[in-house]
Protein backbone atom coordinates (compact mmCIF):
# COMPACT_ATOMS: atom_id res chain seq x y z
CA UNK A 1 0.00 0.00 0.00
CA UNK A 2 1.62 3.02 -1.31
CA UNK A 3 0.46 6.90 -1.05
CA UNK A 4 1.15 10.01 -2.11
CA UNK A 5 2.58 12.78 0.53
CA UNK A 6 4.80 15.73 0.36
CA UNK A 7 8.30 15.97 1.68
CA UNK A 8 11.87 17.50 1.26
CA UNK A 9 14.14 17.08 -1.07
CA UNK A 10 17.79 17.45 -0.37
CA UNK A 11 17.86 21.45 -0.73
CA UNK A 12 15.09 21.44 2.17
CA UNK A 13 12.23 22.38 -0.63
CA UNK A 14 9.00 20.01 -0.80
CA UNK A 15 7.83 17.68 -3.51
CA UNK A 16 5.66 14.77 -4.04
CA UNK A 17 7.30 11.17 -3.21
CA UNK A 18 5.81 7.95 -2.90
CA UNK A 19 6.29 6.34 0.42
CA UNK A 20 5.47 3.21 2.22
CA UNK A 21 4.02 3.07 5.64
CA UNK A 22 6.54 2.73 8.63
CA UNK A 23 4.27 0.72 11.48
CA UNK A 24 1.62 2.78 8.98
CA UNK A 25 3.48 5.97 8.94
CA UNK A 26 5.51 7.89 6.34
CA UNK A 27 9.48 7.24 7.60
CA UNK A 28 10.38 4.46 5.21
CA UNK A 29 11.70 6.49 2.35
CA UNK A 30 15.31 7.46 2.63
CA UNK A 31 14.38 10.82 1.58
CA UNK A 32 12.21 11.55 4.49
CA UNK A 33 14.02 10.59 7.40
CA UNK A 34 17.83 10.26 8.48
CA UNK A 35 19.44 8.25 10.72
CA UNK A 36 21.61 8.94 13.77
CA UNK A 37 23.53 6.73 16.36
CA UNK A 38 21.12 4.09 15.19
CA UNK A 39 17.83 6.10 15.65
CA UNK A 40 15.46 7.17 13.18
CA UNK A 41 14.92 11.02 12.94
CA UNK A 42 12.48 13.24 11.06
CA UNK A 43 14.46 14.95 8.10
CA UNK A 44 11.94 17.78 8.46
CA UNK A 45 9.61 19.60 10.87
CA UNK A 46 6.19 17.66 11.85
CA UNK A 47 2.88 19.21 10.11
CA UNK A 48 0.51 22.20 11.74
CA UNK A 49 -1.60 19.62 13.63
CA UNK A 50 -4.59 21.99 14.77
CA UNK A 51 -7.22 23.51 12.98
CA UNK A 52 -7.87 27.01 12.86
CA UNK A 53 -10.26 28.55 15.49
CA UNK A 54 -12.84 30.68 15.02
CA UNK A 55 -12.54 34.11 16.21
CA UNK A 56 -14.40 37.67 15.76
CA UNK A 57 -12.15 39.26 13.97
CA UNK A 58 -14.46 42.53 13.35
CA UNK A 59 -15.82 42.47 16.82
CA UNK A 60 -19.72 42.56 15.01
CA UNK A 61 -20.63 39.62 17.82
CA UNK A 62 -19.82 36.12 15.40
CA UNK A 63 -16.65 34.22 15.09
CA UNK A 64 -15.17 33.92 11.52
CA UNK A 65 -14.16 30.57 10.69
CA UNK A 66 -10.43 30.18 9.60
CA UNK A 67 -9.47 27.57 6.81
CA UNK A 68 -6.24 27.57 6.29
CA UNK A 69 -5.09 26.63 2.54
CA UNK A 70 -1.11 26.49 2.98
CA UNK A 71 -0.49 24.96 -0.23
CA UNK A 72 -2.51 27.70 -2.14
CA UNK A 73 -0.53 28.73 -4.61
CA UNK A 74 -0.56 33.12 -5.03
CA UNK A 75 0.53 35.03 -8.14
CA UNK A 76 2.16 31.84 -9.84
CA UNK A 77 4.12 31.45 -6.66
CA UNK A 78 3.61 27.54 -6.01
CA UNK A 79 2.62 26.47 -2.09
CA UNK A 80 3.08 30.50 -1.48
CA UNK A 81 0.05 29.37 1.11
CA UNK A 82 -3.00 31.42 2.30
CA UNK A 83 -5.63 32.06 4.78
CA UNK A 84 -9.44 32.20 4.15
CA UNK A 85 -11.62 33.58 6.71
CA UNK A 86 -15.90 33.28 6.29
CA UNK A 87 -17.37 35.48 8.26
CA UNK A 88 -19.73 34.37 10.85
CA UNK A 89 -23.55 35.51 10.75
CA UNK A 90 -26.75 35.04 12.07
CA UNK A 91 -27.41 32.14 9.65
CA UNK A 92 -23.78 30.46 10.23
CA UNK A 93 -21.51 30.23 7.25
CA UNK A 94 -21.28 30.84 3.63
CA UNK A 95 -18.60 30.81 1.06
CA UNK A 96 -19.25 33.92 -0.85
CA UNK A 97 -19.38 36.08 2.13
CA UNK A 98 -15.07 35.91 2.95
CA UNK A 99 -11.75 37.34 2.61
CA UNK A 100 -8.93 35.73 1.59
CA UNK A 101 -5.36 36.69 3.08
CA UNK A 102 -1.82 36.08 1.34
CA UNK A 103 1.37 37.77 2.18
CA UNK A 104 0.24 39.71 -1.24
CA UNK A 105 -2.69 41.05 0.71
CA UNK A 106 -1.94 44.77 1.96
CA UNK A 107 -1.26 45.51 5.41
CA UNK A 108 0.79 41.79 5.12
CA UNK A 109 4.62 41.47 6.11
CA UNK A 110 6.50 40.07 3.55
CA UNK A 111 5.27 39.16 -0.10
CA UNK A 112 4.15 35.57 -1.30
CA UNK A 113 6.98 33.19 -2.56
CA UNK A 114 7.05 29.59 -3.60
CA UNK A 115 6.77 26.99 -0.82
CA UNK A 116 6.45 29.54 1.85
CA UNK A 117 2.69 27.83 3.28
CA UNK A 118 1.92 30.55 5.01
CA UNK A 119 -1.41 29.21 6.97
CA UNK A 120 0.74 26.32 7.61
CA UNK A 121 -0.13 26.35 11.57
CA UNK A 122 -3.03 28.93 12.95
CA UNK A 123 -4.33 30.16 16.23
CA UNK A 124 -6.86 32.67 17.60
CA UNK A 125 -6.66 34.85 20.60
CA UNK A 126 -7.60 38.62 21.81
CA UNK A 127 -4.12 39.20 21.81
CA UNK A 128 -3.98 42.69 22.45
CA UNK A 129 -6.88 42.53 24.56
CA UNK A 130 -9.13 45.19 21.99
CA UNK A 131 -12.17 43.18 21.79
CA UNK A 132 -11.07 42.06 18.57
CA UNK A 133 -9.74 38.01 17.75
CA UNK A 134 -6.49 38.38 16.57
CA UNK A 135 -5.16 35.35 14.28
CA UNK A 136 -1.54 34.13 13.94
CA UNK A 137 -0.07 33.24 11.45
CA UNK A 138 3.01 30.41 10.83
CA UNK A 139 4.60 30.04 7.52
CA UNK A 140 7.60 27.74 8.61
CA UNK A 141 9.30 27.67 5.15
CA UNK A 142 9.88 30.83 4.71
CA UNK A 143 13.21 31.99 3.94
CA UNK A 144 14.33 34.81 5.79
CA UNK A 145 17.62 36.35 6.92
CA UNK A 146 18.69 33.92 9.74
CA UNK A 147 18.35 31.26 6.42
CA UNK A 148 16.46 29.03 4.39
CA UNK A 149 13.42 27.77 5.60
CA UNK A 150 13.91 29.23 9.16
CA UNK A 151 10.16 30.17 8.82
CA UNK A 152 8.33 33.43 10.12
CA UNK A 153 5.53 34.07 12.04
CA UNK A 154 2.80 37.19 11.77
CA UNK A 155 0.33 38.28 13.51
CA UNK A 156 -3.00 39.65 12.05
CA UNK A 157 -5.19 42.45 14.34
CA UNK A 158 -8.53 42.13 14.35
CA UNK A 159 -10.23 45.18 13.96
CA UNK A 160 -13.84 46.67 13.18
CA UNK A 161 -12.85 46.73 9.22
CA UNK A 162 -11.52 42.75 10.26
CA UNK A 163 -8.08 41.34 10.28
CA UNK A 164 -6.31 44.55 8.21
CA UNK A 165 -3.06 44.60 9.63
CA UNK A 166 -0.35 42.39 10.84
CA UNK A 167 3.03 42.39 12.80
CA UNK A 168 5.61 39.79 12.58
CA UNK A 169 6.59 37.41 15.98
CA UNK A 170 10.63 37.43 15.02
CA UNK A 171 12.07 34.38 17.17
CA UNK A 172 15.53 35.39 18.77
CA UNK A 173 17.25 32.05 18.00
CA UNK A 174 20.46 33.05 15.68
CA UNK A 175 19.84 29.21 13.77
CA UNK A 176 15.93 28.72 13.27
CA UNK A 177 14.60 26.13 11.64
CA UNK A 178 11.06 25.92 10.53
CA UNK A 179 9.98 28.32 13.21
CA UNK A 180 6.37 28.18 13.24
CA UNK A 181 5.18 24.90 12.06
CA UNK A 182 2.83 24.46 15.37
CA UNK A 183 1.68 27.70 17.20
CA UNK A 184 -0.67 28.18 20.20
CA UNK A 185 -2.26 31.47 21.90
CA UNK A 186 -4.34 31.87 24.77
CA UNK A 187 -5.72 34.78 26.76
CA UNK A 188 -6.99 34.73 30.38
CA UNK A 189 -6.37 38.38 31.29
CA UNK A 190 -4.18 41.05 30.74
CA UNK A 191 0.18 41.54 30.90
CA UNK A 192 1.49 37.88 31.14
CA UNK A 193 -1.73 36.19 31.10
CA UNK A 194 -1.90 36.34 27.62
CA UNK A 195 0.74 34.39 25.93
CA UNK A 196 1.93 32.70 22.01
CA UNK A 197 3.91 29.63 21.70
CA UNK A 198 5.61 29.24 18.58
CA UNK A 199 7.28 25.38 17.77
CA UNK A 200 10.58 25.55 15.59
CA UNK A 201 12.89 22.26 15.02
CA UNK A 202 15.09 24.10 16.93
CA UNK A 203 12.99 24.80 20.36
CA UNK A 204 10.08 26.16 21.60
CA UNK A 205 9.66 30.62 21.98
CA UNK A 206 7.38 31.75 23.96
CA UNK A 207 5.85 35.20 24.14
CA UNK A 208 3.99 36.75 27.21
CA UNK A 209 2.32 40.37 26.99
CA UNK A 210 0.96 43.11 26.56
CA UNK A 211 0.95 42.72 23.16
CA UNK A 212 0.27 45.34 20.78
CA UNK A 213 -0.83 45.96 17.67
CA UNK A 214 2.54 48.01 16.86
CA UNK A 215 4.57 44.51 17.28
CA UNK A 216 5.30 45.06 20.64
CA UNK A 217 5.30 42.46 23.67
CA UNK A 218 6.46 42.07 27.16
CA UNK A 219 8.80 39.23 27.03
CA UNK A 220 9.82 36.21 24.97
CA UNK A 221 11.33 32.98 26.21
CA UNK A 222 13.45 30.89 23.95
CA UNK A 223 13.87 26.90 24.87
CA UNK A 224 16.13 24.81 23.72
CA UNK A 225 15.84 22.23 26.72
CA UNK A 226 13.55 19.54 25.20
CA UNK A 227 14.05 18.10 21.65
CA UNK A 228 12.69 19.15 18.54
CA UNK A 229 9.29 20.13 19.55
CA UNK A 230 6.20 18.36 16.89
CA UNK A 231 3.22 20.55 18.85
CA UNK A 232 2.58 22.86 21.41
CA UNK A 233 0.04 23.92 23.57
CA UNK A 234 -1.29 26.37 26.29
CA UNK A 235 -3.36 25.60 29.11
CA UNK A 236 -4.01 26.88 33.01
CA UNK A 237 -2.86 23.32 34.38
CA UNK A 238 -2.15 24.96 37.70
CA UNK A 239 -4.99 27.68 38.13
CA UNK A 240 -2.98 30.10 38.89
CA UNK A 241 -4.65 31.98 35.65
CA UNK A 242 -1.29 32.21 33.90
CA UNK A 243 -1.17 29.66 30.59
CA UNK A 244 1.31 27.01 30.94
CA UNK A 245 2.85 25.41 27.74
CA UNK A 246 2.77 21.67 27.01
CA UNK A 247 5.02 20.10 24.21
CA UNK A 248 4.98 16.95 22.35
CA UNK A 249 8.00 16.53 20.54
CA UNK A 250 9.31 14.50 17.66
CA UNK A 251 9.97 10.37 17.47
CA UNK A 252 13.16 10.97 19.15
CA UNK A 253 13.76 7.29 21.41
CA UNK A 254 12.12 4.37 19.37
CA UNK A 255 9.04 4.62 21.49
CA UNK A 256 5.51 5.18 19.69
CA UNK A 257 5.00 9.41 19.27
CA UNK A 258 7.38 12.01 20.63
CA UNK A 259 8.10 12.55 24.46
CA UNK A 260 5.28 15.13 26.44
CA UNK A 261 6.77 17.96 28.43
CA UNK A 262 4.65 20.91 30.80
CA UNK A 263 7.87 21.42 32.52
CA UNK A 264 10.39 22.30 29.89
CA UNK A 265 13.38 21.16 30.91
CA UNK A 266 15.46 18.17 29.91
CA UNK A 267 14.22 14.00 31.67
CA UNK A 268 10.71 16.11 32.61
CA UNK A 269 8.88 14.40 30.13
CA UNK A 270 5.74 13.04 31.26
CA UNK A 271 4.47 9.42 31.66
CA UNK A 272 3.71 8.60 27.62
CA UNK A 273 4.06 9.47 24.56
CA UNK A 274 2.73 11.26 21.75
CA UNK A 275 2.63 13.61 18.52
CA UNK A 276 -0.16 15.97 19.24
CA UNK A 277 -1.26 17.95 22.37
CA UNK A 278 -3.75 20.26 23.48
CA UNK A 279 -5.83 21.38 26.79
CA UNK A 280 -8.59 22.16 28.26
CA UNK A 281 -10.92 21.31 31.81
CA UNK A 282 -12.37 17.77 30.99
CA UNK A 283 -13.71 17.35 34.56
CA UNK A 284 -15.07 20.98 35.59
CA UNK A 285 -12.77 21.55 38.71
CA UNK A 286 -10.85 24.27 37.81
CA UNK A 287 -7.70 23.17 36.47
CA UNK A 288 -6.96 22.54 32.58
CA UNK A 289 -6.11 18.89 31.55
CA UNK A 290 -3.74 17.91 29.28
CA UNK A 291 -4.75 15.40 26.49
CA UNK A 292 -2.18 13.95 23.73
CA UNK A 293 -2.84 12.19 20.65
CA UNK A 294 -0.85 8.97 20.25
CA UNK A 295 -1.57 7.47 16.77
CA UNK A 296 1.46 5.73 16.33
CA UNK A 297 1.53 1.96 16.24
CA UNK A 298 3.29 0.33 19.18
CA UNK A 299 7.15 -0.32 18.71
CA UNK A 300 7.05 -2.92 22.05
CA UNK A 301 3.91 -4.55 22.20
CA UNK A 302 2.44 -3.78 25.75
CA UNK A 303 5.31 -1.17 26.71
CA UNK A 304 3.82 1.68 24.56
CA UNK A 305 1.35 3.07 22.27
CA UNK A 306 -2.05 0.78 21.56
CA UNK A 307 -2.67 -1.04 18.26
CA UNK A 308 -4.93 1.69 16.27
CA UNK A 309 -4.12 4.72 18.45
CA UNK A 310 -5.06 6.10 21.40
CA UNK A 311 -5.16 9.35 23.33
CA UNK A 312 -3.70 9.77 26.83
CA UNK A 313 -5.28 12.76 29.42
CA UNK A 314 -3.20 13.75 32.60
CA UNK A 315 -5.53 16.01 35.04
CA UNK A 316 -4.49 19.55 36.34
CA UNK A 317 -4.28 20.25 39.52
CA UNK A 318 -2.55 22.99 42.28
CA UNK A 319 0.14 21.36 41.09
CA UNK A 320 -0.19 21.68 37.55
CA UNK A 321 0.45 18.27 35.51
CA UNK A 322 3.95 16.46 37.03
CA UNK A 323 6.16 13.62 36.08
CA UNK A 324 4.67 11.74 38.48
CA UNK A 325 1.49 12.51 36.78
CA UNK A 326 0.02 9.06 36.18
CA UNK A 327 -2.40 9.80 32.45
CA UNK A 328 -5.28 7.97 31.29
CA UNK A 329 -6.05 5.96 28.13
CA UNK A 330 -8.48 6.15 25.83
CA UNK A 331 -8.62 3.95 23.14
CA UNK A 332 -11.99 2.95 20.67
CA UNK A 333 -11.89 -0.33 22.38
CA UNK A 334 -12.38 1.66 25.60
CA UNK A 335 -16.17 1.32 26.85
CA UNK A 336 -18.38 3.67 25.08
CA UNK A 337 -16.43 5.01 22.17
CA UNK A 338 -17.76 4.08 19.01
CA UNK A 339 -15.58 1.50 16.74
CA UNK A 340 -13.37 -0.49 17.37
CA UNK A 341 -9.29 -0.30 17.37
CA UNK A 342 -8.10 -1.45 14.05
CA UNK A 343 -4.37 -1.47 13.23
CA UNK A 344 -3.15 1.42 11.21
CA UNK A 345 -6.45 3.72 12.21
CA UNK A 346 -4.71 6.60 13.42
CA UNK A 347 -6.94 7.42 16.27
CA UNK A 348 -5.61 10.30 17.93
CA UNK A 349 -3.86 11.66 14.42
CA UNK A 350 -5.66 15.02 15.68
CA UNK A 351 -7.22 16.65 18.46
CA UNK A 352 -8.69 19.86 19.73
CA UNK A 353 -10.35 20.37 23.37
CA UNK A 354 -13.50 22.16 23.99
CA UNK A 355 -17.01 22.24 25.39
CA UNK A 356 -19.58 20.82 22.76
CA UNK A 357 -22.03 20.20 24.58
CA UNK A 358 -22.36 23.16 27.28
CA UNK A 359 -22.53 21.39 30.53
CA UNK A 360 -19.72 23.21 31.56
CA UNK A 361 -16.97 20.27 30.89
CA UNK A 362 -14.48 20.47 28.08
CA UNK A 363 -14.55 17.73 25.43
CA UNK A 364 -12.28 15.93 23.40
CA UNK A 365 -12.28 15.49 19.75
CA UNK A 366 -10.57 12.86 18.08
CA UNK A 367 -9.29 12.34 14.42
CA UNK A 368 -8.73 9.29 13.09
CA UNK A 369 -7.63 9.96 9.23
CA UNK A 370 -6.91 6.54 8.47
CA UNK A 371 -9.97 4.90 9.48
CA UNK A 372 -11.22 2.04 7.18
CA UNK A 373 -15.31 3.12 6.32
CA UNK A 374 -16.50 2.11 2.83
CA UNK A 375 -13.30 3.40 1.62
CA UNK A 376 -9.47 2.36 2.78
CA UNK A 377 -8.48 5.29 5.08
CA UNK A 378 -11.77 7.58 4.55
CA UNK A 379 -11.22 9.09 8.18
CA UNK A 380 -13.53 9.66 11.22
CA UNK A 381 -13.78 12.06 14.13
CA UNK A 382 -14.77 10.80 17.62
CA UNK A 383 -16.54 13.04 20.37
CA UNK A 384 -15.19 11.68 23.87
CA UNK A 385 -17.60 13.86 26.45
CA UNK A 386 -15.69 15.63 29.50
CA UNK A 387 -16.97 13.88 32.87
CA UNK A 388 -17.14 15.23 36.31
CA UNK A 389 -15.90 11.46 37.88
CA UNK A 390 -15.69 8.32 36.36
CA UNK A 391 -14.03 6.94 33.23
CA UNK A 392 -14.25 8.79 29.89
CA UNK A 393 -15.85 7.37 27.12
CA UNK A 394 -19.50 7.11 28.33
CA UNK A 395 -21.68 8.93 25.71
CA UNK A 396 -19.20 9.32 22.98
CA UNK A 397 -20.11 9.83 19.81
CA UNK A 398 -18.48 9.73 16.12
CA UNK A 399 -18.98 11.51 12.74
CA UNK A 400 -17.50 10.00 8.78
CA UNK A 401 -18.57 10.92 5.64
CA UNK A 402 -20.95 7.73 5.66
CA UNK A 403 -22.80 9.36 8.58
CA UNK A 404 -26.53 10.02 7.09
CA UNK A 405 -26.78 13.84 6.20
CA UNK A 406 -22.78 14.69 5.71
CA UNK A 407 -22.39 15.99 2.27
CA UNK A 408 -20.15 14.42 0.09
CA UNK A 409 -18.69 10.47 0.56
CA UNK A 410 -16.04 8.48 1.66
CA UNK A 411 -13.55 7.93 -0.99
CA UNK A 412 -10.12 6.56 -0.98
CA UNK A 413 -7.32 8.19 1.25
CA UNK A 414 -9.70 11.34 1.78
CA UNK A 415 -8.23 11.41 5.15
CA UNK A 416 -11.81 13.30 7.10
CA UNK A 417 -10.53 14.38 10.82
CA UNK A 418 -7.17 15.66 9.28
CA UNK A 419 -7.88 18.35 11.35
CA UNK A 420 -10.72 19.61 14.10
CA UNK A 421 -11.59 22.88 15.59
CA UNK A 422 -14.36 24.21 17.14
CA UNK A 423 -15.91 27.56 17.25
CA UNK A 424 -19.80 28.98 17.68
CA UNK A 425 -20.13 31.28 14.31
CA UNK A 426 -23.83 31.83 14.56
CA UNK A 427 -23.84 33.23 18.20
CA UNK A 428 -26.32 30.66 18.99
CA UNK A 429 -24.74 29.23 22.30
CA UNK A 430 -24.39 26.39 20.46
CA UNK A 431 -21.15 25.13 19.17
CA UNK A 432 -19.96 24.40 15.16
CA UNK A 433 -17.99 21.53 14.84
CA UNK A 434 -15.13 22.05 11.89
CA UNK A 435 -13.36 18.62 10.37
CA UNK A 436 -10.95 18.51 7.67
CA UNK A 437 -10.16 16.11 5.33
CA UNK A 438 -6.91 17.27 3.36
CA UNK A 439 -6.79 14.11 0.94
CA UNK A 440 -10.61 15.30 -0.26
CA UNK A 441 -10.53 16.00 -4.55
CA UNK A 442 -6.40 15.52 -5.16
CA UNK A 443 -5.04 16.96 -1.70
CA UNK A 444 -7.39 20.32 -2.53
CA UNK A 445 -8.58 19.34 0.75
CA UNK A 446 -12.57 20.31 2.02
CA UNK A 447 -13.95 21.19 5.61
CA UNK A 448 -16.91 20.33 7.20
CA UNK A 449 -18.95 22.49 9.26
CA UNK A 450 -21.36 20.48 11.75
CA UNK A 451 -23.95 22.79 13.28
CA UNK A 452 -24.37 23.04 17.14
CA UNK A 453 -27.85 20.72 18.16
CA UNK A 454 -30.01 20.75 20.88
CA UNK A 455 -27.18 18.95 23.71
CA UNK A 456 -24.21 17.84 20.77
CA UNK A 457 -23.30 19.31 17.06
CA UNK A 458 -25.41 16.87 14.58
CA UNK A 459 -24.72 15.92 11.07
CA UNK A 460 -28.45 17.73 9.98
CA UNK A 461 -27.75 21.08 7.82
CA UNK A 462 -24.20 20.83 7.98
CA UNK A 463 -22.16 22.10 4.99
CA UNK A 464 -19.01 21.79 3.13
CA UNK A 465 -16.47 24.00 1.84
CA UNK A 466 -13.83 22.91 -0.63
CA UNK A 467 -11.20 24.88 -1.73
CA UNK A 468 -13.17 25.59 -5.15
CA UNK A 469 -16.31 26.61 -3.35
CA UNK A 470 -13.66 29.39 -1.65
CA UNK A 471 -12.24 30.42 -4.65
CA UNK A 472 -9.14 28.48 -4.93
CA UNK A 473 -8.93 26.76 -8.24
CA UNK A 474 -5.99 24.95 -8.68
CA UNK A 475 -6.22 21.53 -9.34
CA UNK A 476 -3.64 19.83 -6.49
CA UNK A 477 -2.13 20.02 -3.31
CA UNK A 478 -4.18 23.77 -1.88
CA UNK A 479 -4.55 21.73 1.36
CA UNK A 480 -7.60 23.42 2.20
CA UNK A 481 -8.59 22.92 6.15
CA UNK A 482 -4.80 22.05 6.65
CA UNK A 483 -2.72 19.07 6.60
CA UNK A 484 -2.62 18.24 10.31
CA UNK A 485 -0.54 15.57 10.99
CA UNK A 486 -0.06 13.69 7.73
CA UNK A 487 3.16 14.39 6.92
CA UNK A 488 4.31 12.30 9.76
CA UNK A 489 1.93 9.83 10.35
């Protein structure tokens, strides 16, 4: 079983290569990965692996949904990347009412260029706390003064005429590489409390306010303690309203996934493994939890990992999340998630964290791209609801392209759950769920837009937007939604 991905060539530049599944992931070609003192290592940076957010950018009272397209290509520039933002209304979404943003579009730093992918990683926070969303930016193969492909970052103010403007987030390493192929931003208050991580193959930065919307910030932090990080994340593990990071870096030991830092300093990982992370309070006592997405297959049977994938979930607490944090697992053979664990089904190959259905716990949401329907690896999304005590898994809940009222079908390596996000866009209290699927029409890519119901989102009126719907024509490879984690998995 062979498929089609993109990855570097020897002058760092991407192309299209063939490539045989490693355990079922992409590290068998010699092109991808290189080896060192006997271990496998990624050649280049892991993908963006969350979906972009929904945020009001004009501050009119809706969130705009954000579908990143980072291998758009702008002015004949090939993968230059951009951003497409539909605005939110009253009746939800609709594809002529949008803007799209390049690093051609005024008020932009920099100017489109070939394999840039700018829109390559997103995120969405009030960072200069104006009442406007604010939306960064990553285009990690950039080429920029400290070298090639050491990446940029920019940040785009939200404003009453929308996202108009943007500043770039320089990193202070003197070597980057691929600086800003995962970013995260959260807000809970003013000063320090609001806060960017930015993932390079070189180390984590980290940037604590004010911010403002001249460029301006209060401090940065640059790690180089744990390995090359694959994803980052922000969360209040500790409650002491500040955001903590969390880091899942790259297959660095032979173990399943990357090693899982909130402390980030070197032998802090955490108890497991994984390539994805996020956060959020899954049991409602005041303390975010920390889930990772593991969709590796094991490398030692019963020492790591779970055939088919799982996702792991250490609790918060006054504390925050320690080493001696003990996590749980969640698998689809655990007791009320729909399916079953199948080898090779990627569960846990994305992953966002949020309250879907308003009882005041957040819940997870789980992509498994490689999920066998009708179609070899069509792709599914799993709903595991937040619970005050007990086990999760109770009252979990799944959507495919199969599922009765989804437009569209399940076809062939259209990997649906590439990437999930989750934002309310028609200010009904009730919140959209957003899946994408990047291997949908030739790698064009499509989202999916699942309307908030009565207690859960639900498959009835929901719509989808592929990139020709948005006004991105070409014929390959625009990515639209994101490509999440599929360049590594």
């Amino acid at each position: 079983m062979k498929r089609g991905v993109r990855g570097p060539c020897d002058s760092g530049r991407l192309y299209a290569v063939p490539v045989t599944p490693r355990h079922g992931w992409v590290l068998a070609a010699v092109a991808v990965v290189g080896l060192m003192g006997g271990t496998l290592l990624s050649a280049v940076p892991a993908a963006a692996v969350h979906g972009g957010v929904p945020g009001d950018f004009n501050g009119d009272g809706y969130k705009d949904a954000v579908l990143p397209a980072p291998g758009a290509n702008v002015s004949g520039k090939e993968a230059a990347g951009a951003v497409v933002v539909l605005y939110g209304s009253r009746t939800g979404l609709a594809a002529s009412h949008r803007k799209t943003i390049t690093q051609n579009t005024s008020g932009v730093p920099g100017t489109a260029e070939k394999n840039d992918m700018f829109g390559y990683a997103t995120a969405t926070a009030d960072l200069n706390r104006d009442g406007y969303s604010d939306l960064v930016v990553g285009a990690p193969y950039e080429d920029k003064a400290k070298g090639t492909d050491s990446g940029s970052v920019t940040v785009l103010w939200g404003s009453a005429g929308g996202l108009t403007s943007g500043t770039e987030l320089s990193t202070p390493a003197d070597d980057p590489g691929y600086y800003g192929h995962d970013i995260a931003a959260l807000g809970t208050g003013g000063g320090a409390k609001t806060r960017v991580a930015v993932s390079g193959w070189d180390g984590t930065v980290i940037f604590s306010g004010p911010f403002s919307q001249t460029g301006t910030f209060g401090s940065v932090h640059y790690n180089q303690e744990t390995p090359s990080t694959e994803s980052v994340a922000l969360g209040d593990f500790n409650g002491d309203a500040v955001p903590d990071p969390a880091v899942a870096t790259s297959r660095l030991d032979g173990l399943t996934g990357g090693q899982i830092y909130t402390d980030l300093a070197y032998d802090k990982d955490l108890t497991g493994n994984g390539l994805i992370v996020a956060a959020g309070d899954l049991n409602g006592d005041g303390y975010a939890d920390l889930v990772a997405g593991d969709p590796d297959e094991p490398e030692q049977a019963g020492r790591d990992g779970a055939s088919g994938g799982r996702v792991l979930v250490w609790y918060g607490s006054a504390a925050g999340v320690t080493t001696d944090t003990a996590p749980a697992v969640i698998t689809q053979n655990t007791a009320g998630v729909p399916g079953a664990s199948e080898k090779y089904d990627a569960f846990g190959g994305a992953l966002t964290v949020a309250d879907l259905d308003r009882d005041g716990l957040a819940d997870i949401v789980v992509g498994s791209p490689f999920e066998d329907l009708a179609e070899g690896r069509a792709g599914q999304v799993t709903v595991i609801p937040g619970r005050a005590t007990g086990a999760l898994g109770t009252g979990s809940y799944s959507f495919s392209q199969d599922k009765a009222g989804v437009p569209g079908a399940s076809e062939t390596d259209d990997f649906f759950g590439t990437t999930v996000s989750v934002g309310d866009v028609n200010k009904d209290g009730r919140p959209e769920l957003f899946v994408g699927a990047a291997g949908e029409n030739n790698y064009t890519g499509a989202v999916w837009v699942f309307p908030g119901g009565s207690s859960r989102p639900t498959a009835t009126g929901s719509k989808l937007f592929t990139a020709a719907s948005v006004g991105l024509s070409q014929q390959s490879s625009t990515l639209l939604g994101g490509n999440g984690l599929l360049w590594v998995i």
